[in-house]
C-alpha atoms as a PDB file:
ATOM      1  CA  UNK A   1      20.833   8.634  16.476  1.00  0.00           C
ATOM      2  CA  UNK A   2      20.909  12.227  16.143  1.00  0.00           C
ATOM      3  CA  UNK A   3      18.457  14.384  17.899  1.00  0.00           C
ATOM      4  CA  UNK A   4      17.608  16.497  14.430  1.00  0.00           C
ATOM      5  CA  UNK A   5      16.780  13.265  13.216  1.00  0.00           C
ATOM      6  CA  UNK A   6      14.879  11.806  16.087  1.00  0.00           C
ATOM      7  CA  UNK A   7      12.723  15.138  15.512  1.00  0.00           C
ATOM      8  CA  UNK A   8      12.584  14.884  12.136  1.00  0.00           C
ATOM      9  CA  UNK A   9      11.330  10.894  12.394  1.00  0.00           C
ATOM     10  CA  UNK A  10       8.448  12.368  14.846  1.00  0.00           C
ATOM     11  CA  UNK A  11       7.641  15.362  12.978  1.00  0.00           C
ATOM     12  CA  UNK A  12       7.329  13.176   9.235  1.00  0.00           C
ATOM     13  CA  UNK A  13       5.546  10.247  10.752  1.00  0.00           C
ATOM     14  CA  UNK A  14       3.052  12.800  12.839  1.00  0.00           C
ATOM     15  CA  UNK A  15       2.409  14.627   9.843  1.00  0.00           C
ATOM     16  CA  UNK A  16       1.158  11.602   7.563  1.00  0.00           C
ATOM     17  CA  UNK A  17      -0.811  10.682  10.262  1.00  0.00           C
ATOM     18  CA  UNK A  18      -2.637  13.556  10.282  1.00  0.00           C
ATOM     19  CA  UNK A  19      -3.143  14.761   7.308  1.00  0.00           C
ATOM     20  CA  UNK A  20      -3.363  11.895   5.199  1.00  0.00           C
ATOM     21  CA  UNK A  21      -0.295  13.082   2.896  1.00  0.00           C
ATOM     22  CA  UNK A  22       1.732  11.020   0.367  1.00  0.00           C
ATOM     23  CA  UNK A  23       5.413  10.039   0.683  1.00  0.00           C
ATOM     24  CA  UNK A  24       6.029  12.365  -1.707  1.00  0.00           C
ATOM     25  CA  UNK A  25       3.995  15.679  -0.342  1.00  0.00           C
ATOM     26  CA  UNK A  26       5.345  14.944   3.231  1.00  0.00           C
ATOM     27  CA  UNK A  27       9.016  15.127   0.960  1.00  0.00           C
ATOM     28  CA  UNK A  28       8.132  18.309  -0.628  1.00  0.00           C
ATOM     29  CA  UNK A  29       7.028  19.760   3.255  1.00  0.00           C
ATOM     30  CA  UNK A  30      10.187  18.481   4.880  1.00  0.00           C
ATOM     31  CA  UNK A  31      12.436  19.179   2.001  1.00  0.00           C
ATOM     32  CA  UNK A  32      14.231  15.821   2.180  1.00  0.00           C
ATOM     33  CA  UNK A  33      13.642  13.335  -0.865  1.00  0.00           C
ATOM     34  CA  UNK A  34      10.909   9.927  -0.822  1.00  0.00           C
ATOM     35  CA  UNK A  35      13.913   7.956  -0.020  1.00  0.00           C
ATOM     36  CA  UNK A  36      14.529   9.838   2.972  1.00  0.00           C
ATOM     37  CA  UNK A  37      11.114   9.788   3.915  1.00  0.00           C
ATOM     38  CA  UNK A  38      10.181   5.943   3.491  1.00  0.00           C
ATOM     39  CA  UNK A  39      13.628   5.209   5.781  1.00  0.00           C
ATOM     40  CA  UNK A  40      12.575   7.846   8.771  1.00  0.00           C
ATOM     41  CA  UNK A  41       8.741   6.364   9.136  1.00  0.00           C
ATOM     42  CA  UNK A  42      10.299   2.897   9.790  1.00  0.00           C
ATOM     43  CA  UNK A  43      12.829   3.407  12.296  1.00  0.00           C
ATOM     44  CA  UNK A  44       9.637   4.360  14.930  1.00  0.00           C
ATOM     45  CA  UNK A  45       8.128   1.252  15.098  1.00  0.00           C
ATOM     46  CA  UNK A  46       5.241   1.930  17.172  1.00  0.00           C
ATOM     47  CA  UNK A  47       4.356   5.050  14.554  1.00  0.00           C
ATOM     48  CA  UNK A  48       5.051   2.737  11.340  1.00  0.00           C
ATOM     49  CA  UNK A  49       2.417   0.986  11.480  1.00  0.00           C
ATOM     50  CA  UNK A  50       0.013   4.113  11.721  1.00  0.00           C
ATOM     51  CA  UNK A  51       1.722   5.507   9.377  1.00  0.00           C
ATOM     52  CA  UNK A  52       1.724   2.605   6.852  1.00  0.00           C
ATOM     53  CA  UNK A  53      -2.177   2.153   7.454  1.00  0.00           C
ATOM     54  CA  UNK A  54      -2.221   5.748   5.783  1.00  0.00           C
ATOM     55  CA  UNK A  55      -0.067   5.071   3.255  1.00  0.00           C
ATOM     56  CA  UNK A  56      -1.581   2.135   1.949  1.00  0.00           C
ATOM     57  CA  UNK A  57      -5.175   4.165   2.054  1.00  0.00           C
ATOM     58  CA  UNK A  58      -2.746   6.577  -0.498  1.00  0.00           C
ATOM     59  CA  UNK A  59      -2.014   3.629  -2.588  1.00  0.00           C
ATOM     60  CA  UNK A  60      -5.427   2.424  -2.843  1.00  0.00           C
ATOM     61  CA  UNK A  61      -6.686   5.480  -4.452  1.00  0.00           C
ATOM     62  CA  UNK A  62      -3.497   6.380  -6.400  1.00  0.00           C
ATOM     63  CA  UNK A  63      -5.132   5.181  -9.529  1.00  0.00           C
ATOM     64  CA  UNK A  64      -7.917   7.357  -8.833  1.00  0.00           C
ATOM     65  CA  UNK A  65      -6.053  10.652  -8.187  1.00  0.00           C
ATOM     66  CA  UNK A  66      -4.144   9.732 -11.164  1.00  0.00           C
ATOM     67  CA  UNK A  67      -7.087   9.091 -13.616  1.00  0.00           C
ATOM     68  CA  UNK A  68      -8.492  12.439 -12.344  1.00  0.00           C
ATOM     69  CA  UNK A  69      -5.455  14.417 -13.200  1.00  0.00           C
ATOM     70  CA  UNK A  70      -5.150  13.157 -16.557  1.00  0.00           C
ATOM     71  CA  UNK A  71      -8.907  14.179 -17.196  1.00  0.00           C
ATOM     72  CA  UNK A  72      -8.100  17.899 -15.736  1.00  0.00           C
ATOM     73  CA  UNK A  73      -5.180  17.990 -17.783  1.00  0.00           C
ATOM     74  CA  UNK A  74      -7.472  17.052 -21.457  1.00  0.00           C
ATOM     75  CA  UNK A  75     -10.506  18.463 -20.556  1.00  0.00           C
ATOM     76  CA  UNK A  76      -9.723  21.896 -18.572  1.00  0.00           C
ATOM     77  CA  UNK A  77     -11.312  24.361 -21.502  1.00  0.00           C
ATOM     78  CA  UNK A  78     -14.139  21.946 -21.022  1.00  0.00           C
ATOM     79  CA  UNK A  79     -14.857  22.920 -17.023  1.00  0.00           C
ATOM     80  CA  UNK A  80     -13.935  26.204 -17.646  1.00  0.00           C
ATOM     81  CA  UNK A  81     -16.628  26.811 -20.475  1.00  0.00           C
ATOM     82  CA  UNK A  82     -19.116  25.229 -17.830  1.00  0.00           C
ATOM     83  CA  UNK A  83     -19.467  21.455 -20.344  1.00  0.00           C
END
């Protein structure tokens, strides 16, 4: 395997790990796509399953994050006029 990718496996995985960040904000970070992402954490198996302890934390609360974002979106003149 290529050493760029090597680092890039390390640096993706390390990142989730500490942060707590989605597939799909680790993507934006790295600029490579959630395809590219979900490949790199599994070819470290000894970081995979750290990293898939976090990510499955992430899918817990995905309905959450999502249910709150709709309510921003609806109901920002609301907040903003202190209701």
């Amino acid at each position: 395997m290529n050493l760029y990718i090597e680092t890039r496996v390390l640096n993706i995985a390390d990142y989730i790990i500490e942060t707590g960040a989605t597939v799909r904000a680790a993507a934006g970070v790295f600029g490579v796509s959630k395809s590219t992402v979900h490949k790199d954490i599994t070819i470290n198996k000894a970081l995979a399953e750290k990293v898939a302890a976090v990510l499955e934390v992430n899918r817990e609360e995905r309905h959450i994050r999502g249910g709150r974002a709709t309510y921003l979106k609806y109901h920002h003149d609301d907040e903003a006029a202190g209701a």
